[in-house]
Protein backbone atom coordinates (compact mmCIF):
# COMPACT_ATOMS: atom_id res chain seq x y z
CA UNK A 1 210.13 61.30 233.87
CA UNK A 2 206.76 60.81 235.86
CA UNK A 3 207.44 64.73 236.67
CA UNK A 4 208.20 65.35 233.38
CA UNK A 5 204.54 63.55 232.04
CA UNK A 6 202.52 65.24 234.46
CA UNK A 7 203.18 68.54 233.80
CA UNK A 8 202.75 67.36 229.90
CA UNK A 9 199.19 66.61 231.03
CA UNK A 10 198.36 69.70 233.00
CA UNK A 11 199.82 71.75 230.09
CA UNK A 12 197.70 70.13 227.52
CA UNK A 13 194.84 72.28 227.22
CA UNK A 14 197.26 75.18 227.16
CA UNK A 15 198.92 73.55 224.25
CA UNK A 16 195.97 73.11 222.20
CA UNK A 17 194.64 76.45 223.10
CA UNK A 18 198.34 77.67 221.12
CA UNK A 19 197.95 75.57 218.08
CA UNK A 20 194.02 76.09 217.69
CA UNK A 21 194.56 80.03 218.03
CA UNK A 22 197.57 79.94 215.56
CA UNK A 23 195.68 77.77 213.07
CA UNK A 24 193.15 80.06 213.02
CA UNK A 25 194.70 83.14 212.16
CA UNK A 26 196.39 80.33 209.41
CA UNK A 27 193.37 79.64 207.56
CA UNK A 28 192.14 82.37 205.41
CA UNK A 29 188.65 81.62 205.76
CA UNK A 30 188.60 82.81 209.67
CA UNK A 31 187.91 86.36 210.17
CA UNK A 32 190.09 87.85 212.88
CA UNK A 33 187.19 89.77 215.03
CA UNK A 34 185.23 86.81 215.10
CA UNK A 35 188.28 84.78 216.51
CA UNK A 36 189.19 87.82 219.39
CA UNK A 37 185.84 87.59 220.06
CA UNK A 38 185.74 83.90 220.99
CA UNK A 39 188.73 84.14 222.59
CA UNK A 40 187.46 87.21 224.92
CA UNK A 41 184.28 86.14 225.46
CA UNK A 42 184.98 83.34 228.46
CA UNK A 43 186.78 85.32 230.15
CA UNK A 44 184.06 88.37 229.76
CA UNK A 45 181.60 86.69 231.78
CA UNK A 46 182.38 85.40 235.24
CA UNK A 47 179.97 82.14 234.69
CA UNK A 48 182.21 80.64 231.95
CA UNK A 49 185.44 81.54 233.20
CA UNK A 50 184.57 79.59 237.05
CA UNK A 51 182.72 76.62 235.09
CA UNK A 52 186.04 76.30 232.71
CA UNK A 53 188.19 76.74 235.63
CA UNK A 54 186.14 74.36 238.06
CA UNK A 55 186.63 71.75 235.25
CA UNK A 56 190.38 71.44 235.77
CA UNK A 57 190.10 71.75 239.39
CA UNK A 58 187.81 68.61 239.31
CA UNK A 59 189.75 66.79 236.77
CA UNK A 60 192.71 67.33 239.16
CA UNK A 61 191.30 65.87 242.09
CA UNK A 62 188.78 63.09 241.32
CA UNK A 63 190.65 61.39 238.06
CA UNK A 64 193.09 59.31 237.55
CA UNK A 65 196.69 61.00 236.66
CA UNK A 66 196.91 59.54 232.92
CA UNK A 67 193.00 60.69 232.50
CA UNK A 68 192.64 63.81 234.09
CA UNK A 69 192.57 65.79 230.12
CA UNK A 70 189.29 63.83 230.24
CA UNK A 71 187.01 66.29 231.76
CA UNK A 72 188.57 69.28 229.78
CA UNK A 73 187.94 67.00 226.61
CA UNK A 74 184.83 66.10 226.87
CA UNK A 75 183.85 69.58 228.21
CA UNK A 76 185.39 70.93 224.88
CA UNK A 77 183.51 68.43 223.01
CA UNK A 78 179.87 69.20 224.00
CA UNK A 79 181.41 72.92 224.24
CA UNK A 80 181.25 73.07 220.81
CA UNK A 81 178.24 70.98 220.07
CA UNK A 82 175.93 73.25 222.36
CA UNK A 83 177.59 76.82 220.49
CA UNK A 84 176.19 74.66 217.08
CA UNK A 85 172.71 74.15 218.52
CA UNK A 86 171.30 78.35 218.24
CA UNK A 87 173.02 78.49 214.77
CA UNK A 88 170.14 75.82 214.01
CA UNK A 89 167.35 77.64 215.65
CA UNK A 90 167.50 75.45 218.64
CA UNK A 91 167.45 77.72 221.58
CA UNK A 92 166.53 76.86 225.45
CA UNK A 93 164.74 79.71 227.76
CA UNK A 94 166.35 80.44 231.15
CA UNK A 95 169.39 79.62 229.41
CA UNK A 96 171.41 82.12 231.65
CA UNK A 97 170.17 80.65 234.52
CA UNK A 98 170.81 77.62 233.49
CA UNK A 99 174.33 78.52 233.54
CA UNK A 100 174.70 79.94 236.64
CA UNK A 101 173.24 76.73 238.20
CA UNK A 102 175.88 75.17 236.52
CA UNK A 103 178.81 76.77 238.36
CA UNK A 104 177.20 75.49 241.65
CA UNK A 105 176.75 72.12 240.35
CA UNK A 106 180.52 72.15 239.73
CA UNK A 107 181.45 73.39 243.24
CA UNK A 108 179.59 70.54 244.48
CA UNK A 109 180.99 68.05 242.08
CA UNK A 110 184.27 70.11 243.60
CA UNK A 111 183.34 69.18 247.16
CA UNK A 112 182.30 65.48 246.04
CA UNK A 113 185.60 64.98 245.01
CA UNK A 114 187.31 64.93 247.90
CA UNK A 115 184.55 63.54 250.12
CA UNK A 116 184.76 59.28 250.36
CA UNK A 117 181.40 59.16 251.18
CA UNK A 118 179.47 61.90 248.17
CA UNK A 119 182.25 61.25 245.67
CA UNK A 120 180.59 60.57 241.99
CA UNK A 121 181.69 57.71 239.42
CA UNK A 122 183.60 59.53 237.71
CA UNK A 123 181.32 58.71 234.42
CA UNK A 124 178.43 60.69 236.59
CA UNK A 125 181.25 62.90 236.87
CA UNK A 126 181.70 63.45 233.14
CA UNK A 127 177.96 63.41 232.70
CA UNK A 128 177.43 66.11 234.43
CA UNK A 129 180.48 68.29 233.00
CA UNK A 130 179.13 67.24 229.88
CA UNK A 131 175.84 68.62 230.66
CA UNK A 132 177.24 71.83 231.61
CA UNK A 133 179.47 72.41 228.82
CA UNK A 134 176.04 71.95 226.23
CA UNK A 135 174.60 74.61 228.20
CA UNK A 136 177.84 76.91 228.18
CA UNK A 137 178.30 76.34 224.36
CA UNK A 138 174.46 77.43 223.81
CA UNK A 139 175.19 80.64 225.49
CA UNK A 140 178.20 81.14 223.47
CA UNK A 141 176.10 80.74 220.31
CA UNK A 142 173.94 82.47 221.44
CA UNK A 143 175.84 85.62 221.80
CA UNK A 144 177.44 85.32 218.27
CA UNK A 145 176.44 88.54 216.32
CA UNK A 146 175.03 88.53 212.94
CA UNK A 147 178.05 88.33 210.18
CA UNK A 148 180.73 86.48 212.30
CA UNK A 149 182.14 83.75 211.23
CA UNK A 150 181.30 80.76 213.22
CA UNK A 151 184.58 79.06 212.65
CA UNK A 152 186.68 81.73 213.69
CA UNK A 153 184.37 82.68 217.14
CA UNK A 154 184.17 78.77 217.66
CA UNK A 155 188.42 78.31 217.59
CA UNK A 156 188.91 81.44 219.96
CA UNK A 157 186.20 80.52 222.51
CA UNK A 158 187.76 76.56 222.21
CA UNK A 159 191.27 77.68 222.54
CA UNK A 160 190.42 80.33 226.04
CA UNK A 161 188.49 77.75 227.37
CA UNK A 162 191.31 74.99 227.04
CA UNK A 163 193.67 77.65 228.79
CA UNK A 164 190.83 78.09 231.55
CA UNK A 165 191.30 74.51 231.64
CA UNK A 166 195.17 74.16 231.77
CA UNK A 167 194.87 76.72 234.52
CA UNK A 168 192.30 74.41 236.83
CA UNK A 169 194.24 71.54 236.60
CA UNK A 170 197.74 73.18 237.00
CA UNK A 171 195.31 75.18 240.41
CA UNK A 172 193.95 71.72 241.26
CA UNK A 173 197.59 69.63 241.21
CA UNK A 174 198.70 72.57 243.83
CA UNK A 175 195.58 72.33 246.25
CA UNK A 176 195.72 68.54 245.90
CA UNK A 177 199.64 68.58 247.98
CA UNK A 178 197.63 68.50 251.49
CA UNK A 179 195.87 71.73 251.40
CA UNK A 180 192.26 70.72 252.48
CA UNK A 181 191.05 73.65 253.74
CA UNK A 182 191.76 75.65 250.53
CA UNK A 183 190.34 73.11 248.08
CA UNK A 184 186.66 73.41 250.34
CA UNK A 185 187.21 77.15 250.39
CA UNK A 186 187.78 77.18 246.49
CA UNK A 187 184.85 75.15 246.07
CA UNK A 188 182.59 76.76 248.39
CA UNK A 189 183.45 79.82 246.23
CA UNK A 190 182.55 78.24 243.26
CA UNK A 191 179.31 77.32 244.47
CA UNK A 192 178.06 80.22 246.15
CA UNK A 193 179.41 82.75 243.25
CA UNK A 194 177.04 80.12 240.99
CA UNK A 195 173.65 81.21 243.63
CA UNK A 196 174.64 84.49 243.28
CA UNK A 197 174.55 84.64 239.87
CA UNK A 198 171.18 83.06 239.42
CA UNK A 199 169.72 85.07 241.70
CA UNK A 200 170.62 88.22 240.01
CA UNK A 201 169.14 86.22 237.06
CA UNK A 202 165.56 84.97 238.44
């Protein structure tokens, strides 16, 4: 049974991903491009598809096993509320940089994890997922083109990055069973591929 529940946890994001995408093409009022589009674009750029995947590694390794759908969650949460903020006007400048900087913070917040001594609370843990998520979602908005729906873009980016998700944790659970040296590689290759992209970006 405790097998059974954990891989009901891991596969959680995946789930969702299944029943957001399928309620989507459901509802009349989605238009199909607009949902393909959200569900291509995380996995278009390489920023978004480490930061989603570096989410369920983290989750894996530095929460508890009944709350490790936490980061994903509230990832997904201020996901959405940052892709909201440019259909208001509100937009940030450096925002791509931003997000690359955000990849390395989560390869450190990767490292942290499984350090005693620069491990996080795991609410500074959250914070900080949170933080990146906002500035994910803003580029997502950001990159919406003029006549897509919103809703349909929104469930298709929601429902990748919750299978991004599903696939960090179900990566992290594997690289948690004693295999040290490729968690720090993993993370190290988080990090660095985060520098890399900001500096093509400054």
């Amino acid at each position: 049974m405790t097998r059974l529940n954990s891989l009901a946890r891991r596969g959680g994001p995946a789930t969702l991903a299944l029943l957001a995408a399928g309620a989507a093409q459901a509802h009349p009022g989605h238009d199909t491009l607009s949902l393909v589009d959200g569900l291509t674009h995380p996995f278009a750029g390489f920023d978004h598809l480490l930061a989603m995947v570096a989410v369920g590694l983290w989750s894996a390794a530095a929460l508890p096993a009944g709350r490790r759908l936490a980061g994903p969650a509230v990832f997904l949460a201020m996901l959405l509320l940052g892709a909201a903020l440019p259909q208001l006007g509100l937009q940030l400048p450096g925002l791509e940089a931003g997000v690359a900087l955000t990849v390395t913070a989560l390869g450190v917040l990767m490292i942290a994890a499984r350090s005693q001594a620069l491990r996080l609370p795991v609410p500074a843990g959250l914070a900080l997922v949170g933080v990146a998520a906002l500035l994910h979602g803003m580029a997502h908005g950001a990159d919406l083109s003029a006549g897509q729906s919103f809703a349909g873009y929104a469930v298709g980016f929601m429902a990748a990055s919750a299978l991004l998700h599903g696939a960090g944790l179900a990566m992290g659970g594997w690289l948690e069973a004693g295999r040290a040296w490729a968690w720090r590689a993993t993370a190290g290759l988080v990090g660095f591929s985060g520098l890399a992209l900001l500096a093509g970006r400054l």
